[in-house]
N, C-alpha and C. Protein backbone atom coordinates (compact mmCIF):
# COMPACT_ATOMS: atom_id res chain seq x y z
N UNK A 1 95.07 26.71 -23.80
CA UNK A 1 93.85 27.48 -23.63
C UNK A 1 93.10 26.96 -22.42
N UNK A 2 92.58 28.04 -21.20
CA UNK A 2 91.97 27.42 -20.51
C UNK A 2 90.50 27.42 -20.68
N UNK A 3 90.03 26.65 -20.01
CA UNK A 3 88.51 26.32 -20.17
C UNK A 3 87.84 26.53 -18.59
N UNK A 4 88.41 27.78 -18.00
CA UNK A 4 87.95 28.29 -16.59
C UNK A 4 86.26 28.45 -16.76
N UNK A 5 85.90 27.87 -15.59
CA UNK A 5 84.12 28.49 -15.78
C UNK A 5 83.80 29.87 -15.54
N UNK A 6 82.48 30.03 -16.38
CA UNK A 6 82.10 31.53 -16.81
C UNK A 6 81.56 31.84 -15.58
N UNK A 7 81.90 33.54 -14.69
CA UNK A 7 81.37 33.57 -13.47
C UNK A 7 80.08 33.61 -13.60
N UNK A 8 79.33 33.65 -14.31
CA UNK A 8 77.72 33.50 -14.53
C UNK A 8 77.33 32.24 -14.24
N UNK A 9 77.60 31.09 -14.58
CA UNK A 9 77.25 29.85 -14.97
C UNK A 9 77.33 29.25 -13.63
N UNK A 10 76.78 28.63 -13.29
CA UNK A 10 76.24 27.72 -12.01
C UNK A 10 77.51 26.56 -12.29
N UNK A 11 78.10 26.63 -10.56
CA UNK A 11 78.92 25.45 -10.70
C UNK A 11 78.04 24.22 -10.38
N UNK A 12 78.67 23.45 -10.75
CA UNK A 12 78.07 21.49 -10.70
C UNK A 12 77.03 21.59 -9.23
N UNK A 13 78.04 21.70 -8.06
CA UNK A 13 77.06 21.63 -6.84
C UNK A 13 75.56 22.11 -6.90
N UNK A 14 76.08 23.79 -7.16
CA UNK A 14 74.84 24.92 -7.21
C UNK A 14 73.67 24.18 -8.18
N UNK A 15 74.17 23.83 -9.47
CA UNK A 15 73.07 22.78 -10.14
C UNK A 15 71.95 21.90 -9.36
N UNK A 16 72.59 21.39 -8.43
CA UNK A 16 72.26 20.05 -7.92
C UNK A 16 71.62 20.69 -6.94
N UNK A 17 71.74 21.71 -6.49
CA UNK A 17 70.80 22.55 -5.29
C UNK A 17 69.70 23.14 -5.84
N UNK A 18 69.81 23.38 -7.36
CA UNK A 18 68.45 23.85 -7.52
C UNK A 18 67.70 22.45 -7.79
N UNK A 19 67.47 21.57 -8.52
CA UNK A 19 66.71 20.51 -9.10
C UNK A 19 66.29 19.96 -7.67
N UNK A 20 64.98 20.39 -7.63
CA UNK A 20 63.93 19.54 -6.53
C UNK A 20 64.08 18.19 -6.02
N UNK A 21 64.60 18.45 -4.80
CA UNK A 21 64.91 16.58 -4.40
C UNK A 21 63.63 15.92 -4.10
N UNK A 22 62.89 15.82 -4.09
CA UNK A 22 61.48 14.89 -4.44
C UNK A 22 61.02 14.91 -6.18
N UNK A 23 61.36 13.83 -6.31
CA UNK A 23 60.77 13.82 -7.79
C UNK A 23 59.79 12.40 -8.12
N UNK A 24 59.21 12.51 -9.18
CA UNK A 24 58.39 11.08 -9.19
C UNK A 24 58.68 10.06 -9.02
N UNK A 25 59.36 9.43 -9.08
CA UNK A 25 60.49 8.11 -8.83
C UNK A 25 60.88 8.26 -7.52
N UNK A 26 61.35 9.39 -6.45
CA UNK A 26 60.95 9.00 -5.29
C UNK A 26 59.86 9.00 -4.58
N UNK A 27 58.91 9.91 -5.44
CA UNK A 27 57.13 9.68 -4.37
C UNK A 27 57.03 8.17 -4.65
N UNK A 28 57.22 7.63 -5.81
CA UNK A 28 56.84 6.18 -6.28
C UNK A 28 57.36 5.68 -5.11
N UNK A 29 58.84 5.64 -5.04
CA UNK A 29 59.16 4.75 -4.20
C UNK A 29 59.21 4.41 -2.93
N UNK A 30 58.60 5.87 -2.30
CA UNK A 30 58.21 6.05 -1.29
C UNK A 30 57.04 5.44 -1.27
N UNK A 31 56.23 5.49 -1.94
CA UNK A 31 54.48 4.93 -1.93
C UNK A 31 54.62 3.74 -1.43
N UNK A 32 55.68 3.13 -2.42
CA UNK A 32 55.81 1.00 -2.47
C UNK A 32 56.40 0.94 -1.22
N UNK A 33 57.69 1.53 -0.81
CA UNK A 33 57.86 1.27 0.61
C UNK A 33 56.71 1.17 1.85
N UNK A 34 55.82 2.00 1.17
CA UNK A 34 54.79 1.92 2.63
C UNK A 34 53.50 0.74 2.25
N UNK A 35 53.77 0.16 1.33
CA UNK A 35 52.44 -0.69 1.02
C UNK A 35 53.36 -2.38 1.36
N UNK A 36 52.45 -2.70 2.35
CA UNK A 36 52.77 -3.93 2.87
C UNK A 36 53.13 -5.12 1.58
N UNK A 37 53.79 -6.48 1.87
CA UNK A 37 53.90 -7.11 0.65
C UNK A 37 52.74 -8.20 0.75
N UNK A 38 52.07 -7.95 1.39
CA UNK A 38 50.58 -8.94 1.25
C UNK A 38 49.86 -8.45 0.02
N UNK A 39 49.75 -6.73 0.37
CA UNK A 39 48.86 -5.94 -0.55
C UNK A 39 49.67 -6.11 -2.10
N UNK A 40 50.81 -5.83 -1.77
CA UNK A 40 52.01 -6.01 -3.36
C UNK A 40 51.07 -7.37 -3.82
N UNK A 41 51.52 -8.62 -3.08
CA UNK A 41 51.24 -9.86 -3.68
C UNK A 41 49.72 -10.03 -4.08
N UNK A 42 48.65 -9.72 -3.56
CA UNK A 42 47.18 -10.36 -3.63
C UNK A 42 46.95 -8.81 -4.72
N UNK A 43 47.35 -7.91 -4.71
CA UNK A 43 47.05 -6.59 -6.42
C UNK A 43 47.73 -7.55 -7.68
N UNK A 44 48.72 -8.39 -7.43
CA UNK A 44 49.39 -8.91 -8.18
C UNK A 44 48.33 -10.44 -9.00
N UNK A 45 47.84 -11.07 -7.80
CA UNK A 45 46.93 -11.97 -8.36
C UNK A 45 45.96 -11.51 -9.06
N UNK A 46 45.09 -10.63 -8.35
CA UNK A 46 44.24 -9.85 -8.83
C UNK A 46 44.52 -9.52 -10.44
N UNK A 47 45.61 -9.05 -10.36
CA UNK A 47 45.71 -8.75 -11.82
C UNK A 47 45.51 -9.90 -12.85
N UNK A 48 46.26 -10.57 -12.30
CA UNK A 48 46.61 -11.95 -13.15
C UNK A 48 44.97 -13.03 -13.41
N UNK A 49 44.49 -12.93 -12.41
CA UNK A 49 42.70 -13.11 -12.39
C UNK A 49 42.59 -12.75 -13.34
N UNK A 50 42.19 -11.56 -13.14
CA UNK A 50 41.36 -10.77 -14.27
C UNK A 50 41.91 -10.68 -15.44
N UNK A 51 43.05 -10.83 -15.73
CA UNK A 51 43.36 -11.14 -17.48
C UNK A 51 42.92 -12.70 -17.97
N UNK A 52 43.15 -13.47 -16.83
CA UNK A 52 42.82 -15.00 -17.02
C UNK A 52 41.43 -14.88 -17.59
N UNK A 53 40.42 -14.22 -16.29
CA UNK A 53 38.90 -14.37 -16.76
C UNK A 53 38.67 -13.74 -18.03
N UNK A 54 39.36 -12.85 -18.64
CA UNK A 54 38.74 -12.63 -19.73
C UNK A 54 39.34 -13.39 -21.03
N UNK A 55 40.55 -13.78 -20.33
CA UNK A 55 40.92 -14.49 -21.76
C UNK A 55 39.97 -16.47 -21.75
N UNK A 56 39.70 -16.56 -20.94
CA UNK A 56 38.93 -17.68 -20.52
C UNK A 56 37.21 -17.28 -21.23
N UNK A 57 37.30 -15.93 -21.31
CA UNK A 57 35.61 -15.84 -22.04
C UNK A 57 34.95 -15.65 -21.06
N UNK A 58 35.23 -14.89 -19.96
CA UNK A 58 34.31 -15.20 -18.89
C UNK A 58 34.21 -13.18 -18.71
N UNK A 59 34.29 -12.36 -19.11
CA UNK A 59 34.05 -10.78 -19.68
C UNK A 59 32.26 -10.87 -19.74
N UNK A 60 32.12 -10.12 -18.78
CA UNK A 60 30.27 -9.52 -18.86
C UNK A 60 30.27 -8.57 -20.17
N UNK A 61 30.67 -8.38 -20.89
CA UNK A 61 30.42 -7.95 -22.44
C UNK A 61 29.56 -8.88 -23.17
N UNK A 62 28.76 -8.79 -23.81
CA UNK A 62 28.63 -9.60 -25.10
C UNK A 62 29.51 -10.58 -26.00
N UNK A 63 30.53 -9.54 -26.42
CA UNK A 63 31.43 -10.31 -26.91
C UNK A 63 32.97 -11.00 -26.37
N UNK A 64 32.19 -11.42 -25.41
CA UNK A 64 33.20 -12.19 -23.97
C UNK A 64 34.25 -13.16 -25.30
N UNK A 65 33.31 -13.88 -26.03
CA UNK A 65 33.83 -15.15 -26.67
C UNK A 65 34.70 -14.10 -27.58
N UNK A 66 34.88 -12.80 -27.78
CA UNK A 66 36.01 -12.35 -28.97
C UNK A 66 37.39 -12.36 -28.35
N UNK A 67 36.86 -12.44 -27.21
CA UNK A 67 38.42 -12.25 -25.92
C UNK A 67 38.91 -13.78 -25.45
N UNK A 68 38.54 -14.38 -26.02
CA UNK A 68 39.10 -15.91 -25.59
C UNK A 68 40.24 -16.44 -26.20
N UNK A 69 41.02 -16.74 -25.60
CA UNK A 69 42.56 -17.08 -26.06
C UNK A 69 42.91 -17.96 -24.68
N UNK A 70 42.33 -19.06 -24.89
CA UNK A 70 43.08 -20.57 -23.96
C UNK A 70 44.67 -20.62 -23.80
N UNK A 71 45.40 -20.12 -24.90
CA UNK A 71 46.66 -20.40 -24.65
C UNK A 71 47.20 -19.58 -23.85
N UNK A 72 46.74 -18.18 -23.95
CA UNK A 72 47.19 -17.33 -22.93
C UNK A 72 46.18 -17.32 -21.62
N UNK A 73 45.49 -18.04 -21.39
CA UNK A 73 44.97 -18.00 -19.63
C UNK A 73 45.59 -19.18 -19.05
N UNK A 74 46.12 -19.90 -20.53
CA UNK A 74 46.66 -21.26 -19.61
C UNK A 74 48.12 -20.13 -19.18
N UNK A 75 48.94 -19.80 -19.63
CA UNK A 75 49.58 -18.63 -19.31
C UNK A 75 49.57 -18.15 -17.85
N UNK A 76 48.35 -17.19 -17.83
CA UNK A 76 48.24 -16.63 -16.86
C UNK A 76 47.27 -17.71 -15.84
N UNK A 77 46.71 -18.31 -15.41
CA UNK A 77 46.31 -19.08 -15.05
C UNK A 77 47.82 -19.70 -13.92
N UNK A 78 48.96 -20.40 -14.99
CA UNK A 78 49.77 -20.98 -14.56
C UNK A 78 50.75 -20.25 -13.37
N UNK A 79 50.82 -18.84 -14.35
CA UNK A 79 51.01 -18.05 -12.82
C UNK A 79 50.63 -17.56 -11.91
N UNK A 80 49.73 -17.75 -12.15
CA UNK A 80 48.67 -17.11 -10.46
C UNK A 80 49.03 -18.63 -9.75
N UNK A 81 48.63 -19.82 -9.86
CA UNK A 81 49.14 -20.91 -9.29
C UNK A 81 50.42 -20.90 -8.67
N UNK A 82 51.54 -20.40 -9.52
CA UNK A 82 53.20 -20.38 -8.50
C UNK A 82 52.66 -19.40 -7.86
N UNK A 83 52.44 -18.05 -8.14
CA UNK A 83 52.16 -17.40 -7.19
C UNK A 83 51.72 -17.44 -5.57
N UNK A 84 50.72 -18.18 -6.00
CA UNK A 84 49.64 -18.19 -4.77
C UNK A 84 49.88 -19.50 -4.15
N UNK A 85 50.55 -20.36 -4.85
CA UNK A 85 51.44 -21.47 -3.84
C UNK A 85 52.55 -21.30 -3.49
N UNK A 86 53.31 -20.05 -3.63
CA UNK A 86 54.59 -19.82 -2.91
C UNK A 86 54.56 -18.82 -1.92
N UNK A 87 53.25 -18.36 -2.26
CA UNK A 87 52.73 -17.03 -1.54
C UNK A 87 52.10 -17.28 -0.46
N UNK A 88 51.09 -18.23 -0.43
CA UNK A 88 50.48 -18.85 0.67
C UNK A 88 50.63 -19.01 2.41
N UNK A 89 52.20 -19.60 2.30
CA UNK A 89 52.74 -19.37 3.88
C UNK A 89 52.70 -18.16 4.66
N UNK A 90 53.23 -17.27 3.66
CA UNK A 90 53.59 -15.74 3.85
C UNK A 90 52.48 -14.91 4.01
N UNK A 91 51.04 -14.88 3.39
CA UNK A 91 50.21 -14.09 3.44
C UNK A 91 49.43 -14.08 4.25
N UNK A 92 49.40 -15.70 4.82
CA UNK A 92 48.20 -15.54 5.80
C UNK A 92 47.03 -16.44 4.80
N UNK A 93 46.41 -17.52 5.97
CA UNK A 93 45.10 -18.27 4.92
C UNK A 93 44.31 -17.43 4.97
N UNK A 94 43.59 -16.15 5.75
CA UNK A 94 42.64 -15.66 5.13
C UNK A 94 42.81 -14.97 3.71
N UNK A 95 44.18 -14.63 2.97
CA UNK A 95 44.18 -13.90 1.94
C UNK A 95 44.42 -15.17 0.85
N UNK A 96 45.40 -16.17 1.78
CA UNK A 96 45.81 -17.55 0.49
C UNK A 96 44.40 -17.83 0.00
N UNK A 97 43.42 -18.20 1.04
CA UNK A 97 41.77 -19.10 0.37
C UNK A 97 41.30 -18.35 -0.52
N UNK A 98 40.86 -16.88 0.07
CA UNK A 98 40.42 -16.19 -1.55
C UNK A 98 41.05 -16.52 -2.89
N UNK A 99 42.59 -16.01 -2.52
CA UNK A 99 42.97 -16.20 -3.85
C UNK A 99 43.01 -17.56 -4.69
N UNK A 100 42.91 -18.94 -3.32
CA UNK A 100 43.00 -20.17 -4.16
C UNK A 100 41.42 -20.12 -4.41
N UNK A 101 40.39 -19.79 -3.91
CA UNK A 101 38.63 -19.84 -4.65
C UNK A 101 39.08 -19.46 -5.76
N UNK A 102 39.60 -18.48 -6.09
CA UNK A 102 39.54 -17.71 -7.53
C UNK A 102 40.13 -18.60 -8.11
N UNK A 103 41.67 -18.59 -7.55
CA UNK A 103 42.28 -19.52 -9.45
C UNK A 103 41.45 -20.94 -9.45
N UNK A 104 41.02 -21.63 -7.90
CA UNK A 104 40.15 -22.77 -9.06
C UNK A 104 38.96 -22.43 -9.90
N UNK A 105 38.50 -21.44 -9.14
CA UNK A 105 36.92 -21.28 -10.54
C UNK A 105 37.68 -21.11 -12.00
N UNK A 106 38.96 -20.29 -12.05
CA UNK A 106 39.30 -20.00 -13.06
C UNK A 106 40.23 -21.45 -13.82
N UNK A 107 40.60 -22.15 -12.92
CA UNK A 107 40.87 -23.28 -13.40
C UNK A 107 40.06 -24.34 -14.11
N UNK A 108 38.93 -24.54 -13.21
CA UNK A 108 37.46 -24.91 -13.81
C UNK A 108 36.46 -24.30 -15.20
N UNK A 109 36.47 -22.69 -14.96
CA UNK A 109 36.62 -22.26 -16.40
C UNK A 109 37.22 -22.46 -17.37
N UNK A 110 38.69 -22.92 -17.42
CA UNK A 110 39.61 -23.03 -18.46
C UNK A 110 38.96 -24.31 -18.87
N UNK A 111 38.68 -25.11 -17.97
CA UNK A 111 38.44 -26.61 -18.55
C UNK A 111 37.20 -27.07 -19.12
N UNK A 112 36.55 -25.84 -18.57
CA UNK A 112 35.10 -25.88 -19.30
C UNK A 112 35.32 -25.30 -20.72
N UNK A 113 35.57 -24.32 -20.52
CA UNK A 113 35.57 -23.36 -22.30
C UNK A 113 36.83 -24.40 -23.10
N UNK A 114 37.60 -25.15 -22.56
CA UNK A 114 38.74 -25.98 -23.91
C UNK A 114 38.23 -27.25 -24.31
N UNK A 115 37.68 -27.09 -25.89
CA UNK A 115 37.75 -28.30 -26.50
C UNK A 115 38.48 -29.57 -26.13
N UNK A 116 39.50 -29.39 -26.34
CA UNK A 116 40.25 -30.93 -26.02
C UNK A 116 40.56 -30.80 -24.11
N UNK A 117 39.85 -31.20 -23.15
CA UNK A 117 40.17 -31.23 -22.20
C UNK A 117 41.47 -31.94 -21.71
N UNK A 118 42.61 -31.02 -20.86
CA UNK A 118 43.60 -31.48 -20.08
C UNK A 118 43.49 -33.16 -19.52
N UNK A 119 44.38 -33.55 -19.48
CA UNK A 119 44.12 -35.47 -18.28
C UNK A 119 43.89 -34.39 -16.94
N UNK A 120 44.01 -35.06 -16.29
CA UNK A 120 43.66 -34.64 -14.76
C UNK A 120 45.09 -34.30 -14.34
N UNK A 121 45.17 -32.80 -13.68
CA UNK A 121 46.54 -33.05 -13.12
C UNK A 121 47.51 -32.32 -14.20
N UNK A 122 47.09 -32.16 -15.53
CA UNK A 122 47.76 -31.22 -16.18
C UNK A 122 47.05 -29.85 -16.82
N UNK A 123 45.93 -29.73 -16.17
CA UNK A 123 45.51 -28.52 -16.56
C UNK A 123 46.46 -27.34 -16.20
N UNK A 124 46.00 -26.16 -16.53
CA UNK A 124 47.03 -24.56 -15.87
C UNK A 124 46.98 -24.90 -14.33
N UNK A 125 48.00 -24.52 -13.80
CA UNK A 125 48.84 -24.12 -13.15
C UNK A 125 48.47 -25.87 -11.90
N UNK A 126 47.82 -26.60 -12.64
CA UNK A 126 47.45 -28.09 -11.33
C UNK A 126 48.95 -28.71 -11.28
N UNK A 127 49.71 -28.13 -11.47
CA UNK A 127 51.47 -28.80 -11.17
C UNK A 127 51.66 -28.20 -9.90
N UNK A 128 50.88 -27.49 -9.56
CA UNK A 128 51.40 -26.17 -7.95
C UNK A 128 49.84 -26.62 -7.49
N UNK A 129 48.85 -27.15 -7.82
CA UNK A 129 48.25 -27.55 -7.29
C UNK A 129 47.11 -28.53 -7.20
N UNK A 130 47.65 -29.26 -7.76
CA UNK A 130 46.84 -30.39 -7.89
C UNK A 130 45.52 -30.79 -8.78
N UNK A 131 45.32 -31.41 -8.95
CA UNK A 131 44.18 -31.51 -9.81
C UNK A 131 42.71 -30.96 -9.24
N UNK A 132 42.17 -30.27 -10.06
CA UNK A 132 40.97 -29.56 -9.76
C UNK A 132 39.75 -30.38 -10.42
N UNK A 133 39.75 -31.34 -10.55
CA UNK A 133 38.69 -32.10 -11.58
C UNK A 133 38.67 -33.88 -10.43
């Protein structure tokens, strides 16, 4: 029995000619291709900041202290540190200093808001950069 295609039915190619060759996954990837990797890297700290500060208690809400979880800013904390010390050469010091102001305040926060304070030198992420105390 053959299994000839129906002359109605779109062969394989013709398929592939109708379905729109721009689709979301290439605008995406078109987008990231055009965004420099400074901007990739310092959106990336940024992010990592701002989950730190709030898990550190540091949230302009009221209930800043319901969002505090030390174990996870030591977390994120620790990676913004590799980050921004491997990142550093590459970005340029005007973008490295911002981002190292930030993770130490946020380093300094961590050590303020934790009961049992770190020794010196092992707080989040002070293995990539040294002791902040």
């Amino acid at each position: 029995m053959s299994t000839s295609p129906d002359a109605t039915s779109p062969a394989p190619a013709e398929i592939r000619a109708e379905i729109p060759a721009s689709s979301a996954a290439d605008d995406a990837t078109r987008d990231i291709a055009d965004v420099a990797a400074v901007e990739v890297i310092t959106a990336a700290a940024v992010h990592l900041m701002s989950a730190a500060a709030v898990k550190c208690g540091l949230a302009e809400d009221a209930d800043a202290q319901g969002h505090l979880d030390l174990d996870e800013a030591r977390k994120l904390i620790t990676a913004l540190a590799a980050l921004v010390t491997a990142s550093a050469p590459d970005i340029g010091n005007q973008h490295a200093r911002s981002l190292r102001d930030g993770l130490r305040s946020l380093q300094l926060a961590f050590r303020e808001a934790s009961v049992v304070p770190d020794a010196p030198g092992e707080g989040p992420g002070e293995k990539y950069t040294g002791s902040v105390v």
